[in-house]
PDB file of N, CA and C in Angstrom:
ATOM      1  N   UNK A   1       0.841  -1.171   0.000  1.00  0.00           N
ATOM      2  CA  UNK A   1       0.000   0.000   0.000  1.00  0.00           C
ATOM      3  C   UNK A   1       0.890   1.240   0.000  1.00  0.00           C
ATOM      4  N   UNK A   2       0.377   2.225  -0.261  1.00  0.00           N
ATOM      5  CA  UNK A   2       1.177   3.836  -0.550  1.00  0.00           C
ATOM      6  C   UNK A   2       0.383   4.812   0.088  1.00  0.00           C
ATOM      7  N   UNK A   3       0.884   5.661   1.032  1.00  0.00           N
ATOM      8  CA  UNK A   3       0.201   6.796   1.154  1.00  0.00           C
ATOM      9  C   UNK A   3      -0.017   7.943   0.549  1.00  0.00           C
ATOM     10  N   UNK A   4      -0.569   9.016   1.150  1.00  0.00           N
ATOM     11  CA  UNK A   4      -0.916   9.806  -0.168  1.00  0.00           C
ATOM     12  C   UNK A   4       0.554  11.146  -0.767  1.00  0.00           C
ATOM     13  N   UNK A   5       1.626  10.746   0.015  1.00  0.00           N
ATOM     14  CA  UNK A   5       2.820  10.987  -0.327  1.00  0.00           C
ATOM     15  C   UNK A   5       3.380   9.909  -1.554  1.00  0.00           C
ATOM     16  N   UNK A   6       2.983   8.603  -1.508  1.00  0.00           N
ATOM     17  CA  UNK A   6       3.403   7.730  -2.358  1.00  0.00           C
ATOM     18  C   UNK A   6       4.581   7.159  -1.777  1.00  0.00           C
ATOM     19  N   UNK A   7       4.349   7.009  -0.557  1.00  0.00           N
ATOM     20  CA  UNK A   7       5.564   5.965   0.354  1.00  0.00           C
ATOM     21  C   UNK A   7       4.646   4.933   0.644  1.00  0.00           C
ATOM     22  N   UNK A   8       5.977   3.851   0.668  1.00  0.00           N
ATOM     23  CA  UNK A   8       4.588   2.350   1.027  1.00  0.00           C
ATOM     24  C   UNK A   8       4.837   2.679   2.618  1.00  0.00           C
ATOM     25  N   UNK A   9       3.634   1.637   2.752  1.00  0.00           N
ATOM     26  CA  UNK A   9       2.997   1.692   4.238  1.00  0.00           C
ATOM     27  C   UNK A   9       2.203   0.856   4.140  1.00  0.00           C
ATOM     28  N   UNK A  10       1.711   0.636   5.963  1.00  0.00           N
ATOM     29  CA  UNK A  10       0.906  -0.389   6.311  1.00  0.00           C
ATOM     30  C   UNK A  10      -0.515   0.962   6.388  1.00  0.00           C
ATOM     31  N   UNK A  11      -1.481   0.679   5.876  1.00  0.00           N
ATOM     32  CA  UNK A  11      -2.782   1.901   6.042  1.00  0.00           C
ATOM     33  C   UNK A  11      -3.843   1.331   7.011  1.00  0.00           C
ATOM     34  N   UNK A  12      -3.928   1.754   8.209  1.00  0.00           N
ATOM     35  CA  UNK A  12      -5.285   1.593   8.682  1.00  0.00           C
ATOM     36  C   UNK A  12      -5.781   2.466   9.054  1.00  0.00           C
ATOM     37  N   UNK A  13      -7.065   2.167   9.588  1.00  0.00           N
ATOM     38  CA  UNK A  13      -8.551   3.016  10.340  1.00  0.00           C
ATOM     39  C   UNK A  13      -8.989   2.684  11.703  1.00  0.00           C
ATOM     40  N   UNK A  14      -9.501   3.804  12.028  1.00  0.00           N
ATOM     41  CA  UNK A  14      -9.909   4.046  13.270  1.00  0.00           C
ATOM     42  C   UNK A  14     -11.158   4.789  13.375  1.00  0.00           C
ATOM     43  N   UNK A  15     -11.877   4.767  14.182  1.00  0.00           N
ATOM     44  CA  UNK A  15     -13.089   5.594  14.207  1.00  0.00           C
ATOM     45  C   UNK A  15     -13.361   5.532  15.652  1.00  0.00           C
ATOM     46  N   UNK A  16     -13.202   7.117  16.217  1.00  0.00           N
ATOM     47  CA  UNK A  16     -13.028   7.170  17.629  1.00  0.00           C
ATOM     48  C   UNK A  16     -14.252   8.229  17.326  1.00  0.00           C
ATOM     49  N   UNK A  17     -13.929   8.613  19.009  1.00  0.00           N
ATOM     50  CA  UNK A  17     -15.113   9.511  19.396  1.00  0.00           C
ATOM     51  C   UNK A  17     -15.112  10.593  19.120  1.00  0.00           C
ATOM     52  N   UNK A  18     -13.304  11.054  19.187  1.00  0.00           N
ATOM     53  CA  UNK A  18     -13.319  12.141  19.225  1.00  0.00           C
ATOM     54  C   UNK A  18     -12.759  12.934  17.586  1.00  0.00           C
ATOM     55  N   UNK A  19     -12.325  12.074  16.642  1.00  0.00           N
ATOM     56  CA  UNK A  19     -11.905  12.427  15.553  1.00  0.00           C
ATOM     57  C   UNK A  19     -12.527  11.358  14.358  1.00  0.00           C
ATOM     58  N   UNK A  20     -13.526  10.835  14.944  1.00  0.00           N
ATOM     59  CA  UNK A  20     -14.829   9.693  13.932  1.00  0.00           C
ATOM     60  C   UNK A  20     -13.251   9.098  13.474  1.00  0.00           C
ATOM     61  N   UNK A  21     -13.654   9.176  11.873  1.00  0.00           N
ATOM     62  CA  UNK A  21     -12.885   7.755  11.509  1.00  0.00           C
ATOM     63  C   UNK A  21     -11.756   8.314  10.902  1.00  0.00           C
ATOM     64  N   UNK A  22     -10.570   8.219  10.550  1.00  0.00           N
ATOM     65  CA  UNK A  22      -9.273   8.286  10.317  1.00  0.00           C
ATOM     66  C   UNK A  22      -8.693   7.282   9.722  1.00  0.00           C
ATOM     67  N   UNK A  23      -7.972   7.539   8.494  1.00  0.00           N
ATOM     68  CA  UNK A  23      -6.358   6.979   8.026  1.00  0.00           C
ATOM     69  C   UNK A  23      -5.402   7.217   8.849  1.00  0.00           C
ATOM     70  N   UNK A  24      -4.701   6.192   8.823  1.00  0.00           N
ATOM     71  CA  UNK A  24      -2.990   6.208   9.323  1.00  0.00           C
ATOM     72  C   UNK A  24      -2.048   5.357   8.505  1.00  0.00           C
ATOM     73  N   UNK A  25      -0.355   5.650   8.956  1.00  0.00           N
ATOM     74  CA  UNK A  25       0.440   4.435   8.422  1.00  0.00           C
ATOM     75  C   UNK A  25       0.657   3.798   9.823  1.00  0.00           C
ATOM     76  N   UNK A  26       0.917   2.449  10.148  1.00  0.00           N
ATOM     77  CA  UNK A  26       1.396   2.223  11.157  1.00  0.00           C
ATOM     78  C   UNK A  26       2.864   1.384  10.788  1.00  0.00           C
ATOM     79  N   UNK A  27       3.773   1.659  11.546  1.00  0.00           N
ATOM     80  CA  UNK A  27       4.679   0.971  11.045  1.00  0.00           C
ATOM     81  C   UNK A  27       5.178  -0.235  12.467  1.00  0.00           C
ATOM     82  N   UNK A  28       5.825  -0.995  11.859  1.00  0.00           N
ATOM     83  CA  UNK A  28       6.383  -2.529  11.929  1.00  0.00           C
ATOM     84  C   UNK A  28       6.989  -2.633  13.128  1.00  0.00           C
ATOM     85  N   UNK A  29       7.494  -1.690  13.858  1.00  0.00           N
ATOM     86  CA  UNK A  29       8.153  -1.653  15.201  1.00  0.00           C
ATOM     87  C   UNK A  29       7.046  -1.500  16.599  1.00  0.00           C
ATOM     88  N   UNK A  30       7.696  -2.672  17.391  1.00  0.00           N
ATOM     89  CA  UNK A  30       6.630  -2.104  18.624  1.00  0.00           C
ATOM     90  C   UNK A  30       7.657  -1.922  20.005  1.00  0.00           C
ATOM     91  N   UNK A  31       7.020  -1.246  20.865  1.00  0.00           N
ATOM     92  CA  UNK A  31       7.750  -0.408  22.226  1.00  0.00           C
ATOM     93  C   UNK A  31       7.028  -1.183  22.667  1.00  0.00           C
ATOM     94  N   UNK A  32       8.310  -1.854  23.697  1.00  0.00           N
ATOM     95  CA  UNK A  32       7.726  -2.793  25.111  1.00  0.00           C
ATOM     96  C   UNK A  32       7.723  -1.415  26.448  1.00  0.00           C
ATOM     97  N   UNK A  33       6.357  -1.285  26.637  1.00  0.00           N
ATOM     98  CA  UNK A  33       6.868  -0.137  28.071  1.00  0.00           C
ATOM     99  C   UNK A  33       7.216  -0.557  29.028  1.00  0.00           C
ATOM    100  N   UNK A  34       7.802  -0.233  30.326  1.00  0.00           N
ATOM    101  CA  UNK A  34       7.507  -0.730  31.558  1.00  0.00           C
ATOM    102  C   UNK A  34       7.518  -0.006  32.598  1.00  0.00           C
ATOM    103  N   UNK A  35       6.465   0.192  33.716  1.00  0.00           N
ATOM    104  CA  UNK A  35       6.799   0.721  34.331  1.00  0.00           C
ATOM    105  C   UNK A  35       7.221   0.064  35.840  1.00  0.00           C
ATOM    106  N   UNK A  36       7.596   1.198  36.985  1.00  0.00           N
ATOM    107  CA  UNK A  36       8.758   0.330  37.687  1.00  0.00           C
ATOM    108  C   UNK A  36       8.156   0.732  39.322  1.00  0.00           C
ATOM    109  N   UNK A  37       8.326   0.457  40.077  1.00  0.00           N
ATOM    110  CA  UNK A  37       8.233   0.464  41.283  1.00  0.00           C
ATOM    111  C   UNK A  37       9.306   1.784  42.029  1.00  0.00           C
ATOM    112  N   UNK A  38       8.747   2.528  42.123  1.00  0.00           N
ATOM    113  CA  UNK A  38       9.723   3.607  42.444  1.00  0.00           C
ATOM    114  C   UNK A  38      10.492   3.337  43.376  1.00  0.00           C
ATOM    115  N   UNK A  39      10.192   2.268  44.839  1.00  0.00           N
ATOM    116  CA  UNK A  39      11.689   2.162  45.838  1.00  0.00           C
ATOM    117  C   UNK A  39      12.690   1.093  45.525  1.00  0.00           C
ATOM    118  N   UNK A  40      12.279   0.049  44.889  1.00  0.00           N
ATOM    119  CA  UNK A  40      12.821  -1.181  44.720  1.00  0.00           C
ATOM    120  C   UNK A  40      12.912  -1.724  43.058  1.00  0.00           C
ATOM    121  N   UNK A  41      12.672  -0.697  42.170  1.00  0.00           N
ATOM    122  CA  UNK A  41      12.973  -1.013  41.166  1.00  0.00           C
ATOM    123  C   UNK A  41      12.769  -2.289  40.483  1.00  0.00           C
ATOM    124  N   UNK A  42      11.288  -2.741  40.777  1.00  0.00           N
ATOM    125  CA  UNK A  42      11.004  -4.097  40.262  1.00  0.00           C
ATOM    126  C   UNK A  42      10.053  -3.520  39.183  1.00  0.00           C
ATOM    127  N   UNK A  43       9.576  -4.533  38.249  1.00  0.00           N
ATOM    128  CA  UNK A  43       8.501  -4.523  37.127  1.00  0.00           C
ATOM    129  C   UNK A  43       7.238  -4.491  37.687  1.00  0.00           C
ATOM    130  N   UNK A  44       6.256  -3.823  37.691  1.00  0.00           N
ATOM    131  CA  UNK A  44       4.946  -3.676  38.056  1.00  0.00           C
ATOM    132  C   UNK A  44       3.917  -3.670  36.825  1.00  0.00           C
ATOM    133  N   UNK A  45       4.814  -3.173  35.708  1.00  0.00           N
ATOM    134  CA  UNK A  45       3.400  -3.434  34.922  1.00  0.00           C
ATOM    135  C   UNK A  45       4.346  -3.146  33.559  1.00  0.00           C
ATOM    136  N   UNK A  46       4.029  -4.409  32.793  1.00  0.00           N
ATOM    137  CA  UNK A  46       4.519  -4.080  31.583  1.00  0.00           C
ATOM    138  C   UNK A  46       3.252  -3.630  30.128  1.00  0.00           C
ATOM    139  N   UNK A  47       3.235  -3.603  29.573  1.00  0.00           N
ATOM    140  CA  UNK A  47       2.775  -3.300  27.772  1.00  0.00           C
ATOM    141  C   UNK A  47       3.531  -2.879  26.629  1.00  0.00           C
ATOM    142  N   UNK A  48       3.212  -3.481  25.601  1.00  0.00           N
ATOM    143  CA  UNK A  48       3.249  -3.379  24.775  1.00  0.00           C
ATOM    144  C   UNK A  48       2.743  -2.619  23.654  1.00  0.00           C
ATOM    145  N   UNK A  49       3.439  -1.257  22.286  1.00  0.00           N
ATOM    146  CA  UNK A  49       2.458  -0.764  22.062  1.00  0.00           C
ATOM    147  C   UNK A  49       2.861  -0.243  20.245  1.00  0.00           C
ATOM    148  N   UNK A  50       2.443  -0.027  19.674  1.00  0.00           N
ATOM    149  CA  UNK A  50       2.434   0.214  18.180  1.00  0.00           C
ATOM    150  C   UNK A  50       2.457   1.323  17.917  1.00  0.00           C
ATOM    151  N   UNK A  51       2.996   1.816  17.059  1.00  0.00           N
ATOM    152  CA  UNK A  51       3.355   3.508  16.708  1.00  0.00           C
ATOM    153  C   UNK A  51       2.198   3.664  15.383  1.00  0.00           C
ATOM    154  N   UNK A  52       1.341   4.319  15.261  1.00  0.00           N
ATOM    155  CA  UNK A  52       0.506   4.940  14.146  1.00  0.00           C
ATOM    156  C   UNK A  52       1.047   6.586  13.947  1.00  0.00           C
ATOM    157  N   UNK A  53       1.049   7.284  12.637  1.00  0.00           N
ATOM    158  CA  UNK A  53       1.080   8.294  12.953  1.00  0.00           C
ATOM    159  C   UNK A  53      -0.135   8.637  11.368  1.00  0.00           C
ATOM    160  N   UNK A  54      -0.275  10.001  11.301  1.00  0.00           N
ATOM    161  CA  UNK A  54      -1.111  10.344  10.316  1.00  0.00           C
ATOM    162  C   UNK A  54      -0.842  10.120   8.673  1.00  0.00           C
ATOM    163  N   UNK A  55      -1.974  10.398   7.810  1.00  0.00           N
ATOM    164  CA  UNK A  55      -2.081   9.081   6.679  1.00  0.00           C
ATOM    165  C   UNK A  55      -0.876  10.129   5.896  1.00  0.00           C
ATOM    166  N   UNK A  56      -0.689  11.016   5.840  1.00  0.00           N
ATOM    167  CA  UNK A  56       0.410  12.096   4.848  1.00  0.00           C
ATOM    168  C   UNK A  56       0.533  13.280   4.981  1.00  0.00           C
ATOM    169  N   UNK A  57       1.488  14.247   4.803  1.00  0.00           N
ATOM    170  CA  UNK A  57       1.806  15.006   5.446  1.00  0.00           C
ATOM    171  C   UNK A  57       0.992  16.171   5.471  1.00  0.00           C
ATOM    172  N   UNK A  58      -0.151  16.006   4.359  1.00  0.00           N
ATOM    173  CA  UNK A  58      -1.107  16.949   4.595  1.00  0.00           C
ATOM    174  C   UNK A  58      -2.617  17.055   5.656  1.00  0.00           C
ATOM    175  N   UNK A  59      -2.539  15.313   6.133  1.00  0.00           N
ATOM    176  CA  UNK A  59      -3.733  15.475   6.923  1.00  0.00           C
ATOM    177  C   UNK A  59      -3.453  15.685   8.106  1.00  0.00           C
ATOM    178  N   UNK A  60      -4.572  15.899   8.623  1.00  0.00           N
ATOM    179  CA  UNK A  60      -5.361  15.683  10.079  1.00  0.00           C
ATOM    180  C   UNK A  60      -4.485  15.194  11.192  1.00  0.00           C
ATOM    181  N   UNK A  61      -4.074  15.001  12.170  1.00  0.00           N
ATOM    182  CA  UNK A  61      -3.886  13.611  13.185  1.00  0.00           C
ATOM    183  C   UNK A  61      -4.631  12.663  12.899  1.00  0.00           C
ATOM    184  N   UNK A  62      -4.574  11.832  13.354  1.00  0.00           N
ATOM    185  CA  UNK A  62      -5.031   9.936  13.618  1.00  0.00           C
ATOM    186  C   UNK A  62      -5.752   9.975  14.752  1.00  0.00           C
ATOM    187  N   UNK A  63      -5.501  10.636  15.669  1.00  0.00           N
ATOM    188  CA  UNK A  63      -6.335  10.665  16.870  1.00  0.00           C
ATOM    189  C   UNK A  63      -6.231  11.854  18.008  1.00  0.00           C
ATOM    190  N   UNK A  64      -7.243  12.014  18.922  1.00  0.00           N
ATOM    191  CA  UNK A  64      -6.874  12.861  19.692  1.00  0.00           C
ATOM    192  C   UNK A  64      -7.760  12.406  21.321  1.00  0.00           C
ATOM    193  N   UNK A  65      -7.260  13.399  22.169  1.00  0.00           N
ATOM    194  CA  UNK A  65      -8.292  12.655  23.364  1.00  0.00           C
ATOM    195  C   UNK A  65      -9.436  12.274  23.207  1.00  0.00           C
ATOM    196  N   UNK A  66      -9.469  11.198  23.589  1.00  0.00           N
ATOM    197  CA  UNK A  66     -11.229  11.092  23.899  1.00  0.00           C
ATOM    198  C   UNK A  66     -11.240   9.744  22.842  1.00  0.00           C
ATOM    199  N   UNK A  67     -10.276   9.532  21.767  1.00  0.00           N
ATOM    200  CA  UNK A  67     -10.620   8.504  21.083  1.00  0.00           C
ATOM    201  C   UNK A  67     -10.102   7.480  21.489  1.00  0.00           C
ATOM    202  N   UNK A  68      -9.115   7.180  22.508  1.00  0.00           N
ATOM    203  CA  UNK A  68      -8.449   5.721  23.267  1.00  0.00           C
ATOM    204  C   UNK A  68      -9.968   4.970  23.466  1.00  0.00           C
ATOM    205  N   UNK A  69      -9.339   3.618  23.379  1.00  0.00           N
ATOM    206  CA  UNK A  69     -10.202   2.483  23.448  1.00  0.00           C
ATOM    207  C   UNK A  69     -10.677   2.472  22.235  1.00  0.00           C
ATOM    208  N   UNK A  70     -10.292   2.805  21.251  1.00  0.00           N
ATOM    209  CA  UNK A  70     -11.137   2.614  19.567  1.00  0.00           C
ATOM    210  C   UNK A  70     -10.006   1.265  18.885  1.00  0.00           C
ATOM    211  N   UNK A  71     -10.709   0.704  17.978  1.00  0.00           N
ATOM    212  CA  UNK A  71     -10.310  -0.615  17.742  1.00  0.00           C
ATOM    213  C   UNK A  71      -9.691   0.156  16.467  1.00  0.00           C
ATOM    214  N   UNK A  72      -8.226  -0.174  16.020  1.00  0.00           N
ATOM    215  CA  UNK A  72      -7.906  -0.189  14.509  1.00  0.00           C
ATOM    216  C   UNK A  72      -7.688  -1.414  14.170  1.00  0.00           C
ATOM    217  N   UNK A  73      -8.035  -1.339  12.878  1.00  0.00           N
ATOM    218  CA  UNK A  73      -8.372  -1.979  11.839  1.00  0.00           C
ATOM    219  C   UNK A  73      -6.918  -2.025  10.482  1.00  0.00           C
ATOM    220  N   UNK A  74      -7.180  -2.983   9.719  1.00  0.00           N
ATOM    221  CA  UNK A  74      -6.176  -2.706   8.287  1.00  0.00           C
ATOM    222  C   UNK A  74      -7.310  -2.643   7.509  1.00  0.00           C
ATOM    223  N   UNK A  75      -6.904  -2.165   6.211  1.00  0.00           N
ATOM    224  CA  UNK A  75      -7.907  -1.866   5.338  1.00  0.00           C
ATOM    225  C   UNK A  75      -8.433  -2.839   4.475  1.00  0.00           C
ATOM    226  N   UNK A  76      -8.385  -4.273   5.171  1.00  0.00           N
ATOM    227  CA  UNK A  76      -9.193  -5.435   5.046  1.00  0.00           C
ATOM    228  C   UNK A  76     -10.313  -6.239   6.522  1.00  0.00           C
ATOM    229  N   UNK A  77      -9.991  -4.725   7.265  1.00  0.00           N
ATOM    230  CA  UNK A  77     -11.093  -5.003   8.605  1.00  0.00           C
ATOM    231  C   UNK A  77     -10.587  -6.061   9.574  1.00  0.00           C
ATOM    232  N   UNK A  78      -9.303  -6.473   9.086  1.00  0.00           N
ATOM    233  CA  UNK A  78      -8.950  -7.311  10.492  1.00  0.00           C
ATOM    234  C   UNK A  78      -7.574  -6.270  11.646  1.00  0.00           C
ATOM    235  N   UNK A  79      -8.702  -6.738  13.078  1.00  0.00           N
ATOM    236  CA  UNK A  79      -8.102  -5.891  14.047  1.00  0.00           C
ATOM    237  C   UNK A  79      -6.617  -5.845  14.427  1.00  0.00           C
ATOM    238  N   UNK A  80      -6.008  -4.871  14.511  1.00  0.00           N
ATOM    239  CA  UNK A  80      -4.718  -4.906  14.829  1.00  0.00           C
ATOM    240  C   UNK A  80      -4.436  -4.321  15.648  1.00  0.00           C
ATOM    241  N   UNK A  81      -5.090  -3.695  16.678  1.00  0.00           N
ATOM    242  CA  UNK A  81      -4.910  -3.062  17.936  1.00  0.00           C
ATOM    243  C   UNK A  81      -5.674  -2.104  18.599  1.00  0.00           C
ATOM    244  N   UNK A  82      -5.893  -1.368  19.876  1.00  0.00           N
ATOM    245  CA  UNK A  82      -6.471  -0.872  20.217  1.00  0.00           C
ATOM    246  C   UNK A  82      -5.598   0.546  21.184  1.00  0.00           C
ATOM    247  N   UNK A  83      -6.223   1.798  20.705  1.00  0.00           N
ATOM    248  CA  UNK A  83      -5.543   2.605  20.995  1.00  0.00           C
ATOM    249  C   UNK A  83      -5.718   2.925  22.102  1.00  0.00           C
ATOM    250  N   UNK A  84      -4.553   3.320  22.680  1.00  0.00           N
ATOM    251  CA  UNK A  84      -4.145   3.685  24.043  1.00  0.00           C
ATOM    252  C   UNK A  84      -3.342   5.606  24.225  1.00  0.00           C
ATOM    253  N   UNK A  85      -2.964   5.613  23.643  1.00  0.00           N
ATOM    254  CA  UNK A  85      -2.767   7.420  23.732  1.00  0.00           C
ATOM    255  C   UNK A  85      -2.678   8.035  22.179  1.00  0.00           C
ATOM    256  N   UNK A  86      -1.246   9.070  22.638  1.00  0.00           N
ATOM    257  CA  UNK A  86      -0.783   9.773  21.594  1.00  0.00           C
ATOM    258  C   UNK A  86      -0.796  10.914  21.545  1.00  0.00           C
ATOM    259  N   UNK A  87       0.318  11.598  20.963  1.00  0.00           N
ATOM    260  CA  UNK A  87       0.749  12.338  21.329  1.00  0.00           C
ATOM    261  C   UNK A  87       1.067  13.728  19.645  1.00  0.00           C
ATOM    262  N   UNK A  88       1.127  15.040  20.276  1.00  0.00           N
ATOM    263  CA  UNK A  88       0.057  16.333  19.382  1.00  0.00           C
ATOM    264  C   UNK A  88       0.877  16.413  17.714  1.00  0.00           C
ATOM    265  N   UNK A  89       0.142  17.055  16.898  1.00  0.00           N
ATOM    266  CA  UNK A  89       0.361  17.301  15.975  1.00  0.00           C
ATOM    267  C   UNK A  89       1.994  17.835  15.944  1.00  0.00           C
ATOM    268  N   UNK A  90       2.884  17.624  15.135  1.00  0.00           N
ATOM    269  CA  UNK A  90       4.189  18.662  15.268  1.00  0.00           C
ATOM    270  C   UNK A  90       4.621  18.279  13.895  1.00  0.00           C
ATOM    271  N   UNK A  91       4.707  19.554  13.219  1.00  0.00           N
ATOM    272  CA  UNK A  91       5.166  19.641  11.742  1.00  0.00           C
ATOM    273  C   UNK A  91       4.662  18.466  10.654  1.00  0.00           C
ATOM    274  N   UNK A  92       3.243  18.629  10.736  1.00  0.00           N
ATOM    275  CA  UNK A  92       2.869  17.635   9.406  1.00  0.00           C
ATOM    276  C   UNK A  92       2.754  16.276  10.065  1.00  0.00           C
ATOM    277  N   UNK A  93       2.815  15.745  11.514  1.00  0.00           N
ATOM    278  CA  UNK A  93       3.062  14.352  11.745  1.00  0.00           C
ATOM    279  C   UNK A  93       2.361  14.208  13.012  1.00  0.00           C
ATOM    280  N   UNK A  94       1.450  12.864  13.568  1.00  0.00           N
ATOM    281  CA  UNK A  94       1.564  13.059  14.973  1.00  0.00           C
ATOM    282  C   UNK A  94       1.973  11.554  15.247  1.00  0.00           C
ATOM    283  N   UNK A  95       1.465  11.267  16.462  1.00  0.00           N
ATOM    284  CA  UNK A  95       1.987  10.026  16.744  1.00  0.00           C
ATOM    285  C   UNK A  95       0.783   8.890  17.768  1.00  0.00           C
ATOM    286  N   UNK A  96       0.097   8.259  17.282  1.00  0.00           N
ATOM    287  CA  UNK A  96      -0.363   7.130  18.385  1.00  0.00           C
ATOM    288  C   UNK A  96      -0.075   6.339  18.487  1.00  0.00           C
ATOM    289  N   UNK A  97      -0.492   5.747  20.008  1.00  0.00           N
ATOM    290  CA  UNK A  97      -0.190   4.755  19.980  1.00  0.00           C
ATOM    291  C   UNK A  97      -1.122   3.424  20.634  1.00  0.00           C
ATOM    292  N   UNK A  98      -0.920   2.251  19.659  1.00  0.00           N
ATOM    293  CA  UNK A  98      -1.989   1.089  20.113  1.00  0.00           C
ATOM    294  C   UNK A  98      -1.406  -0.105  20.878  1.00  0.00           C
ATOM    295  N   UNK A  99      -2.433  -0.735  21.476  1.00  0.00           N
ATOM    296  CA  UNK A  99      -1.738  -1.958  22.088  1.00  0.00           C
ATOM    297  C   UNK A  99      -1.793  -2.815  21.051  1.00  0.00           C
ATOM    298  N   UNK A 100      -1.026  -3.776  20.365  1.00  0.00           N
ATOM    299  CA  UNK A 100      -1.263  -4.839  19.514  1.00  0.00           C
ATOM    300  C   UNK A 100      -1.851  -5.938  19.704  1.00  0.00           C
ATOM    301  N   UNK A 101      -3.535  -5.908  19.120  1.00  0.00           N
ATOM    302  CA  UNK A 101      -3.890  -7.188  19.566  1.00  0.00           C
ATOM    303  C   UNK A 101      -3.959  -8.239  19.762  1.00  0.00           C
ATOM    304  N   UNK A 102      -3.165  -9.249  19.209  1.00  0.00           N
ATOM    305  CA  UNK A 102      -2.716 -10.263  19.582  1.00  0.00           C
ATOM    306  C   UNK A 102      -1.922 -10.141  20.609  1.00  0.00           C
ATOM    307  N   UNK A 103      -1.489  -9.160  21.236  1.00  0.00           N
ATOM    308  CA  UNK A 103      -0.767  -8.849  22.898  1.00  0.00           C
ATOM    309  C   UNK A 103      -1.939  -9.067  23.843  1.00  0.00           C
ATOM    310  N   UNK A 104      -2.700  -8.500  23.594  1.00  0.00           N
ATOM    311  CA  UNK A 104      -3.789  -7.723  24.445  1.00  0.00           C
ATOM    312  C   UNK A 104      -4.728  -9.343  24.595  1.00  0.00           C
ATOM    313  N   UNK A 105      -4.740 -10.225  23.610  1.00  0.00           N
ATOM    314  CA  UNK A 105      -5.725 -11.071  23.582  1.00  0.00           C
ATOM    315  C   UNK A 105      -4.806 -12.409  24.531  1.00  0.00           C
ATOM    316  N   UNK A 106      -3.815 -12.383  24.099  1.00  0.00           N
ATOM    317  CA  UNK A 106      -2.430 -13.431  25.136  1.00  0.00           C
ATOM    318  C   UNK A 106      -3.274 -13.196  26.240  1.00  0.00           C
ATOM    319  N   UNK A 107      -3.311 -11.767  27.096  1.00  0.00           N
ATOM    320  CA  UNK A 107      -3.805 -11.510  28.080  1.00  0.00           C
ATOM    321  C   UNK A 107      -4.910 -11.620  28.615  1.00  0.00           C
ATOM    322  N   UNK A 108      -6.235 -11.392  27.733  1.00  0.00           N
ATOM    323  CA  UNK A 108      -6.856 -11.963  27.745  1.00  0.00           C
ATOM    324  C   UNK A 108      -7.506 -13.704  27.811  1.00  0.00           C
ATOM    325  N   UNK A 109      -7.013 -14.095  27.282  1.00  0.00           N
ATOM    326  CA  UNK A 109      -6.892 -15.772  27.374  1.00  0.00           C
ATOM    327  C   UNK A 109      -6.479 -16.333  28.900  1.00  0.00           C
ATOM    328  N   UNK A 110      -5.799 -15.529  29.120  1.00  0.00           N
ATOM    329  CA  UNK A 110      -5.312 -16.153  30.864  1.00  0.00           C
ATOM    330  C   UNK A 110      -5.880 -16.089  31.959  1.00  0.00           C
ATOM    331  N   UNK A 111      -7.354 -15.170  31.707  1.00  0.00           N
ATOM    332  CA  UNK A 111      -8.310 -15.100  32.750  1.00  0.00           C
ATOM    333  C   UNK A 111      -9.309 -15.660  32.292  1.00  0.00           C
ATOM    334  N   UNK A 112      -9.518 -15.777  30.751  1.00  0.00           N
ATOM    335  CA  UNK A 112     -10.705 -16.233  30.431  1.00  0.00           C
ATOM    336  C   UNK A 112     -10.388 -17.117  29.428  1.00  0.00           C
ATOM    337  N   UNK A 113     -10.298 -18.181  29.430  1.00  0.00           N
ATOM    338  CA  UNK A 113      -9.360 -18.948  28.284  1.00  0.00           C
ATOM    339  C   UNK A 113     -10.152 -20.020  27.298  1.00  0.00           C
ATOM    340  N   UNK A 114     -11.450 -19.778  27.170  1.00  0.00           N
ATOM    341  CA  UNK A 114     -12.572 -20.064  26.221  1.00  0.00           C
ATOM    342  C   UNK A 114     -13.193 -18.857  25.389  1.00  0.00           C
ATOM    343  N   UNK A 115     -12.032 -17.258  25.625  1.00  0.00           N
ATOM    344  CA  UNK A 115     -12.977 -16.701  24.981  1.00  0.00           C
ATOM    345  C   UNK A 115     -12.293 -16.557  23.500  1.00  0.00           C
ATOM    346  N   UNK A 116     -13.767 -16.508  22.297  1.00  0.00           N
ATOM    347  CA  UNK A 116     -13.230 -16.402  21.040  1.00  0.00           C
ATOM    348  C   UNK A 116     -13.652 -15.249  20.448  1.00  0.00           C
ATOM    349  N   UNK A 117     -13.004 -14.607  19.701  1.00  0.00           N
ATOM    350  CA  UNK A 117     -13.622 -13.434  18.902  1.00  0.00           C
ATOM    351  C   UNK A 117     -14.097 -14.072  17.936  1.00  0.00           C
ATOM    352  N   UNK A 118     -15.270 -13.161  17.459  1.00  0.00           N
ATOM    353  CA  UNK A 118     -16.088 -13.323  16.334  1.00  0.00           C
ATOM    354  C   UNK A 118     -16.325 -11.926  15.733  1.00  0.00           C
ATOM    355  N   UNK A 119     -15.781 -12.129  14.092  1.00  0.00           N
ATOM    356  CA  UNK A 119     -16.351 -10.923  13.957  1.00  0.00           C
ATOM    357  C   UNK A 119     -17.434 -10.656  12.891  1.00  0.00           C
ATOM    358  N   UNK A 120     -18.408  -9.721  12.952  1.00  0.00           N
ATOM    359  CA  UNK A 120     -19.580 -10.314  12.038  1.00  0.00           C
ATOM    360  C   UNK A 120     -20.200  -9.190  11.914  1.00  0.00           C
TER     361      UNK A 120
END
């Protein structure tokens, strides 16, 4: 796929609350976060998360508050993550970011380990 610069890319959609539905590229790299226990420096909570930023250098952002928890999609409707922040417009570009769902569903499975998505 190509964006509307004519660079390839991965293109998906989103349709949040606060910016309805949106193009993005997302690209291929993901950030393991972690955060830490401030006296003892142990792991308390890790995630995982996907970089989206906007579809070319002339549009919009990809997202803004209020749209976390919106499901993206590829532009064959299968889910690839669910957004969790992101961060403001700066020179033509912004930046979100999603949890990758097949992360998110690992996790899922371990409390509930009969559940299946369906999508329809």
């Amino acid at each position: 796929m190509f964006d509307g610069d004519g660079e390839p890319c991965l293109l998906v959609i989103k349709t949040g609350n606060a910016t309805n539905t949106t193009i993005g590229r997302a690209n291929g790299v993901f950030s393991v976060v972690r955060e830490y226990f401030p006296n003892d420096l142990t792991v308390n909570q890790t995630s995982m998360e996907w970089g989206i930023i906007n579809y070319d250098s002339k549009s919009e952002v990809f997202s803004e508050p209020g749209d976390s928890g919106s499901i993206i999609v590829d532009i064959r409707g299968r889910i690839g993550g669910m957004l969790t922040g992101g961060g403001g417009k700066v020179k033509g570009s912004d930046m979100t970011y999603a949890t990758p769902f097949w992360w998110l569903l690992e996790r899922i499975k371990e409390h509930f380990p009969n559940v299946d998505v369906v999508v329809g």
